[in-house]
C-alpha atoms as a PDB file:
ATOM      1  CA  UNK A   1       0.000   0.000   0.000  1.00  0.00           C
ATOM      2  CA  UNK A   2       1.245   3.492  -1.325  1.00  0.00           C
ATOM      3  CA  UNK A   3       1.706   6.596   0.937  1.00  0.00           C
ATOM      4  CA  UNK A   4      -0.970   8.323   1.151  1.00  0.00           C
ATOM      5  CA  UNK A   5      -1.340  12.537   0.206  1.00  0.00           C
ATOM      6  CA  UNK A   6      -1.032  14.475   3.063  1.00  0.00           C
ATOM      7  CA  UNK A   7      -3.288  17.636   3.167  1.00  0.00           C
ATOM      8  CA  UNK A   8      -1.691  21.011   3.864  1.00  0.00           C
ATOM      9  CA  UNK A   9      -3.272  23.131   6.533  1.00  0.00           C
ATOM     10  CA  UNK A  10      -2.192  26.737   6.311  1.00  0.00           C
ATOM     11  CA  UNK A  11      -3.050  29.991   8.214  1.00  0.00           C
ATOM     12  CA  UNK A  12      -1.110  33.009  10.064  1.00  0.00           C
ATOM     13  CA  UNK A  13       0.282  30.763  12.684  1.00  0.00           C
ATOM     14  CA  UNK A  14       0.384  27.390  11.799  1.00  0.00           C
ATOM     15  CA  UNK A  15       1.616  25.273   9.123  1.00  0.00           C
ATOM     16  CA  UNK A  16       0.716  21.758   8.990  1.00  0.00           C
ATOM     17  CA  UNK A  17       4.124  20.871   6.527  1.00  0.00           C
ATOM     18  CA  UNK A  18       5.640  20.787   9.679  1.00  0.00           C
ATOM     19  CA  UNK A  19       5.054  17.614  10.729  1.00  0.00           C
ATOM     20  CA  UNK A  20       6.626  16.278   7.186  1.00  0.00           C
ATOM     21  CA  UNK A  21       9.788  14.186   8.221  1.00  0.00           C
ATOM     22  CA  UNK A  22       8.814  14.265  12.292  1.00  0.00           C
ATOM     23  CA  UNK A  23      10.366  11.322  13.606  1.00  0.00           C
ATOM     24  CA  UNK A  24       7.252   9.288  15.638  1.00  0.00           C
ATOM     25  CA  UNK A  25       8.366   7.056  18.529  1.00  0.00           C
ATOM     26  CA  UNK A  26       6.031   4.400  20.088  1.00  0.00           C
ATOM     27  CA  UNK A  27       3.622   5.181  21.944  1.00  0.00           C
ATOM     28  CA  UNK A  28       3.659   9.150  21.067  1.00  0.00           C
ATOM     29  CA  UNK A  29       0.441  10.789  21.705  1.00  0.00           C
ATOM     30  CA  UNK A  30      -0.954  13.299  19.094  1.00  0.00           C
ATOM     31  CA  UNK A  31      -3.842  15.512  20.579  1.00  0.00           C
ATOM     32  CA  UNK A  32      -5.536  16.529  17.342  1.00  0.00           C
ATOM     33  CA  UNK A  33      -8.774  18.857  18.310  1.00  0.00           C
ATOM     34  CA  UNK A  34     -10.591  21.992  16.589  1.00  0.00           C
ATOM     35  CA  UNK A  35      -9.192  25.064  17.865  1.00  0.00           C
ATOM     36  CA  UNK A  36     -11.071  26.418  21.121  1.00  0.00           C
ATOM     37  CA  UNK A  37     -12.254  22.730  21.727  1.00  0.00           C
ATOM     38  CA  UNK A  38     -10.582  21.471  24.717  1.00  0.00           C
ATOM     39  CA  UNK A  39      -6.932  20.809  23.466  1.00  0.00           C
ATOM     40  CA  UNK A  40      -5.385  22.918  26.401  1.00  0.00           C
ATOM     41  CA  UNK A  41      -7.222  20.845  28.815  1.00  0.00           C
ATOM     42  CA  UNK A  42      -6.923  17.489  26.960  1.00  0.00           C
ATOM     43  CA  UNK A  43      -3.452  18.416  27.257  1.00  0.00           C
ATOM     44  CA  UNK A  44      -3.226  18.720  31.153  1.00  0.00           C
ATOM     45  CA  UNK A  45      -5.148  15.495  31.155  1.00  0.00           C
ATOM     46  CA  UNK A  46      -2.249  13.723  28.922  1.00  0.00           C
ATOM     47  CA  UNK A  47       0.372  15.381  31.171  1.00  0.00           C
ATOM     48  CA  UNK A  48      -1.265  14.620  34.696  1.00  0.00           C
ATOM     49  CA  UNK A  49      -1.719  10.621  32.961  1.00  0.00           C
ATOM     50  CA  UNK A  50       1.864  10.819  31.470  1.00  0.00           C
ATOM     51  CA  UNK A  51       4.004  12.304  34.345  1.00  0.00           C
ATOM     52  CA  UNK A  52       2.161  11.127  36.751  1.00  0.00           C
ATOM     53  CA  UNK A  53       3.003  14.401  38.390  1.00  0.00           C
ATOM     54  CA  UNK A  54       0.144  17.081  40.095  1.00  0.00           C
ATOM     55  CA  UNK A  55       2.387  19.976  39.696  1.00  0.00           C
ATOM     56  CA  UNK A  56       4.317  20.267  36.249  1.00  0.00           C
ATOM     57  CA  UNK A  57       8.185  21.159  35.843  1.00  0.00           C
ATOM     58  CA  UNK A  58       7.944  22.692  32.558  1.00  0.00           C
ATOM     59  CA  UNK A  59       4.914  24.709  30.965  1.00  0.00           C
ATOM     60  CA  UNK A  60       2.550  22.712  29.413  1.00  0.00           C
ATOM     61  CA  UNK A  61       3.470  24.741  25.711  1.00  0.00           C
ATOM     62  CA  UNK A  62       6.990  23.290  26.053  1.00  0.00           C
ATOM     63  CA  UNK A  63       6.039  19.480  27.770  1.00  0.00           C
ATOM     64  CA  UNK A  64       3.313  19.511  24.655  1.00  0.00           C
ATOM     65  CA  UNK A  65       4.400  21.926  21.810  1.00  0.00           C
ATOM     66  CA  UNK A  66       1.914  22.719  19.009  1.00  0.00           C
ATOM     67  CA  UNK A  67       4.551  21.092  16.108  1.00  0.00           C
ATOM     68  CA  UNK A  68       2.536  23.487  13.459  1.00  0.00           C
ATOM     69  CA  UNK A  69       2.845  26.600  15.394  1.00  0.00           C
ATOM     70  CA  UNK A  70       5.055  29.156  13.289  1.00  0.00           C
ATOM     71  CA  UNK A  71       6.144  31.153  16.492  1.00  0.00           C
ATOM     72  CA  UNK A  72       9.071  28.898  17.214  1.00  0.00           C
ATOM     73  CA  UNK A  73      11.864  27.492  14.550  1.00  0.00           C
ATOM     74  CA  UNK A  74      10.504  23.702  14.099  1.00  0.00           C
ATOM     75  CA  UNK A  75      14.422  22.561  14.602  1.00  0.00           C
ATOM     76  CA  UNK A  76      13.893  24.288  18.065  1.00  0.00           C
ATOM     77  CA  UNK A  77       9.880  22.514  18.566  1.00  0.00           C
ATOM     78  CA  UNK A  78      11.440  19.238  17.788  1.00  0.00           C
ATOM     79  CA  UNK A  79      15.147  19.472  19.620  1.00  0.00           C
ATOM     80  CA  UNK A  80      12.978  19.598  23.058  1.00  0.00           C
ATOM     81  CA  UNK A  81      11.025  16.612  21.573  1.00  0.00           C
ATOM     82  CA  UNK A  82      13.724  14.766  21.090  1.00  0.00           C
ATOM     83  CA  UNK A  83      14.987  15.777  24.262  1.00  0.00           C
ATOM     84  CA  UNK A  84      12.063  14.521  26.807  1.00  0.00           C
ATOM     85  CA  UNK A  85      12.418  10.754  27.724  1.00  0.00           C
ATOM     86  CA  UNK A  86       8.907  10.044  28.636  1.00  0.00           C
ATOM     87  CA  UNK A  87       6.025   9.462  26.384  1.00  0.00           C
ATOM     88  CA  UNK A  88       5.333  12.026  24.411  1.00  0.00           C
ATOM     89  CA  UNK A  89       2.058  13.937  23.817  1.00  0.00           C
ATOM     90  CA  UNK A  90       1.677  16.496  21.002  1.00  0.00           C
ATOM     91  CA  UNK A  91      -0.243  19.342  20.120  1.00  0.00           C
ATOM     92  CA  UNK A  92      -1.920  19.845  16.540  1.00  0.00           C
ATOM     93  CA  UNK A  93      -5.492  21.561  15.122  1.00  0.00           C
ATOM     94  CA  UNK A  94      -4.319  19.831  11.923  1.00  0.00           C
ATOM     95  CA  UNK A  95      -6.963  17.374  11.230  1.00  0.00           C
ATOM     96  CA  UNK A  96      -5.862  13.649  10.957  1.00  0.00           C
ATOM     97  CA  UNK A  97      -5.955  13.933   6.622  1.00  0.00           C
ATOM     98  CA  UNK A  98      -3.006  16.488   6.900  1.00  0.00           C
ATOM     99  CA  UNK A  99      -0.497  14.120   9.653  1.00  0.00           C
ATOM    100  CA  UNK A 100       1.530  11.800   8.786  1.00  0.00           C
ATOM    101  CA  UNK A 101      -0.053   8.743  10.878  1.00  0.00           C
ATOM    102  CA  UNK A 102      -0.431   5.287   9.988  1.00  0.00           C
ATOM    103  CA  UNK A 103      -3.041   3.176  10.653  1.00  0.00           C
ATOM    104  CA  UNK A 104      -1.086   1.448  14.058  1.00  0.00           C
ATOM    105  CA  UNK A 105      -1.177   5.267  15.296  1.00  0.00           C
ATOM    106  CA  UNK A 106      -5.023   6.780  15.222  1.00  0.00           C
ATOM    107  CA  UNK A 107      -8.583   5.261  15.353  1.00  0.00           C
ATOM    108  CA  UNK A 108     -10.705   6.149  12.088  1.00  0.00           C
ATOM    109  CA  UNK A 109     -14.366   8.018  13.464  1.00  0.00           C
ATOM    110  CA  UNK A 110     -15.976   4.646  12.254  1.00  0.00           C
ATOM    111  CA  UNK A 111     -14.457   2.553  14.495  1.00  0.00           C
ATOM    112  CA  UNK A 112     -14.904   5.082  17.548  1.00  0.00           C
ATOM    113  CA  UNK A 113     -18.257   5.226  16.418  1.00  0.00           C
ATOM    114  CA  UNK A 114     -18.952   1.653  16.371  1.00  0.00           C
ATOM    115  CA  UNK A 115     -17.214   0.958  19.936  1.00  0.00           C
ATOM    116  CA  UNK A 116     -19.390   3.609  21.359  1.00  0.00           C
ATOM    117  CA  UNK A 117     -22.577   1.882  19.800  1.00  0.00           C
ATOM    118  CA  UNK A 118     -21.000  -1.072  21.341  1.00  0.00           C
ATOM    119  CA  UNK A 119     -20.599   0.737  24.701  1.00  0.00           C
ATOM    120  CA  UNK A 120     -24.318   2.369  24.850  1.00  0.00           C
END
């Protein structure tokens, strides 16, 4: 199976190219949401799970950059990546068509949708 086309996301601060050639380890959590939907706070959920920590050491912007954000140099986003030794957990409002993910990293809407049938 081929690789598929990646859709570019583009605005004033964010461009989703960035996350062309961005190294995924196991286990690395992207937090994909619609801006002003609850990323922020899905992201303090992720670090509280992650860390295991109540009170952080770093800010939460640095422990889970937004990748696409244009305000930093992406060598600089991903250095500190590259740099933290526990499980990862990464900020985007790219929508999954525009990430480089395979299918071992993300769960299609169908499927969530038919385990929460399931569920209910």
């Amino acid at each position: 199976m081929g690789e598929r086309e990646l859709v570019r996301y583009r605005g004033l601060v964010y461009d989703s190219d960035r996350w062309r050639g961005f190294v995924f380890r196991p286990g690395d959590i992207v937090i994909s949401t619609p801006p002003k939907c609850g990323t922020t706070w899905t992201q303090m959920i992720c670090a509280l799970l992650v860390l295991q920590e109540p009170v952080l050491t770093q800010p939460l912007s640095v422990l889970s950059p937004w990748l696409d954000m244009l305000s930093r140099a992406r060598r600089d986003v991903v250095a500190d990546l590259e740099a933290q030794r526990h499980r990862r957990f990464i900020k985007t409002h790219t929508p999954l068509d525009g990430l480089p993910l395979g299918p071992s990293v993300w769960q299609s809407p169908e499927t969530v949708e038919t385990s929460l049938s399931v569920i209910l």
